[in-house]
C-alpha atoms as a PDB file:
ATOM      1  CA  UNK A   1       0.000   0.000   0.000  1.00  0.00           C
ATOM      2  CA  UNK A   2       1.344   3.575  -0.831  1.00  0.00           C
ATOM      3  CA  UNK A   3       2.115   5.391   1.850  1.00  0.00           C
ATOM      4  CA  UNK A   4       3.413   8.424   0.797  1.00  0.00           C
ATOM      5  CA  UNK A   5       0.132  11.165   0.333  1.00  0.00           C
ATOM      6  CA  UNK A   6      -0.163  10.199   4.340  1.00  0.00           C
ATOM      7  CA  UNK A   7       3.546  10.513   5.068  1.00  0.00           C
ATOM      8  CA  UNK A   8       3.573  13.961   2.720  1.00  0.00           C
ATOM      9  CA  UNK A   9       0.478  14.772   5.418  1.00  0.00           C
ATOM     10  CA  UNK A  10       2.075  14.524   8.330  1.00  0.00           C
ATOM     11  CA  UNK A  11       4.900  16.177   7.412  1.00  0.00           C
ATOM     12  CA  UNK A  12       2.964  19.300   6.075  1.00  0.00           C
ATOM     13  CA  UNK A  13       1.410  19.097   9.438  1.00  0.00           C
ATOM     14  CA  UNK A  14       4.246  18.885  11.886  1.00  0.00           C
ATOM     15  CA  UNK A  15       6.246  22.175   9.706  1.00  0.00           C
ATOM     16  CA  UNK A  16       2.973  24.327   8.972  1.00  0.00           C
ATOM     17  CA  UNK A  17       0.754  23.783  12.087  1.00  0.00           C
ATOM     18  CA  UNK A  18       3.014  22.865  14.709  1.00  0.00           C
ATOM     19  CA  UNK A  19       1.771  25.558  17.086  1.00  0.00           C
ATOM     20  CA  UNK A  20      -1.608  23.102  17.159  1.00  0.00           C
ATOM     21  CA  UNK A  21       0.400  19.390  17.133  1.00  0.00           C
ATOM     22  CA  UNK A  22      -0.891  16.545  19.744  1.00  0.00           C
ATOM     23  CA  UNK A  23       2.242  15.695  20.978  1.00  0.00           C
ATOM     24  CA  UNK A  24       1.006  12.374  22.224  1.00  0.00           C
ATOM     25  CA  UNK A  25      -0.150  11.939  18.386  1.00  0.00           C
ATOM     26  CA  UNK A  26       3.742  12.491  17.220  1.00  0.00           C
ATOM     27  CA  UNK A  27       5.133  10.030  19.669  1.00  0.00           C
ATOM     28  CA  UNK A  28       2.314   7.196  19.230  1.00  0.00           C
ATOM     29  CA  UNK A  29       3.602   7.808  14.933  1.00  0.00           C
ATOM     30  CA  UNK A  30       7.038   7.210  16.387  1.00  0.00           C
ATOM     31  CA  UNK A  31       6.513   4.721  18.342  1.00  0.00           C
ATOM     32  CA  UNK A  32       3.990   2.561  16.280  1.00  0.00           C
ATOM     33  CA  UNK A  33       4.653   3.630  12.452  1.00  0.00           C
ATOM     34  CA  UNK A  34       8.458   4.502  12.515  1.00  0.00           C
ATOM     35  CA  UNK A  35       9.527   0.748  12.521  1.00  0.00           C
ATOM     36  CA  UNK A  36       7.748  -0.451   9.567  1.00  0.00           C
ATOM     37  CA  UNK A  37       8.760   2.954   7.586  1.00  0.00           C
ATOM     38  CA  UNK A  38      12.157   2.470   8.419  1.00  0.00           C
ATOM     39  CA  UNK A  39      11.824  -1.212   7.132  1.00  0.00           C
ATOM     40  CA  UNK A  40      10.061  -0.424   3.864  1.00  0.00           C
ATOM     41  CA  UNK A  41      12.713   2.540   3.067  1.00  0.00           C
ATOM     42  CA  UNK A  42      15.650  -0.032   3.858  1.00  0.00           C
ATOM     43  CA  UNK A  43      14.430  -3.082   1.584  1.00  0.00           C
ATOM     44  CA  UNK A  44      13.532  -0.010  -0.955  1.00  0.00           C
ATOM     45  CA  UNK A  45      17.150   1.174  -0.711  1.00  0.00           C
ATOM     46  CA  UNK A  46      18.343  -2.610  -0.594  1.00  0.00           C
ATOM     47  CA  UNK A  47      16.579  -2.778  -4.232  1.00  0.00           C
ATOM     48  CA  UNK A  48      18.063  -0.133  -5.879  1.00  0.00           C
ATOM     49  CA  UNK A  49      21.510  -0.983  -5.137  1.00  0.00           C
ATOM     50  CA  UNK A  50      20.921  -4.423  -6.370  1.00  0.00           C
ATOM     51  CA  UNK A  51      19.785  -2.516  -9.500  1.00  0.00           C
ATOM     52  CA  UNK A  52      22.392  -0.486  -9.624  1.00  0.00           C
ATOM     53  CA  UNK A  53      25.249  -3.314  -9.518  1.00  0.00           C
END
């Protein structure tokens, strides 16, 4: 599933609103989404260098 219009989101969120920002909604995105991003971007990464060789 594509992920990036809600990653694009929250980003436009935390830099133009962050005056309004549920802290507690930050660190539960840490804390519960972070992981799997972090996996997806390293196989990604992972791919293209096997491309790329």
């Amino acid at each position: 599933m594509d992920q990036a219009p809600q990653i694009i989101s929250f980003r436009n969120k935390l830099t133009h609103e962050y005056a309004i920002i549920n802290d507690r909604l930050v660190w539960g995105v840490i804390q519960n989404n972070l992981p799997a991003l972090l996996k997806q971007c390293n196989q990604l990464l992972s791919d293209i260098e096997g491309e790329t060789s």
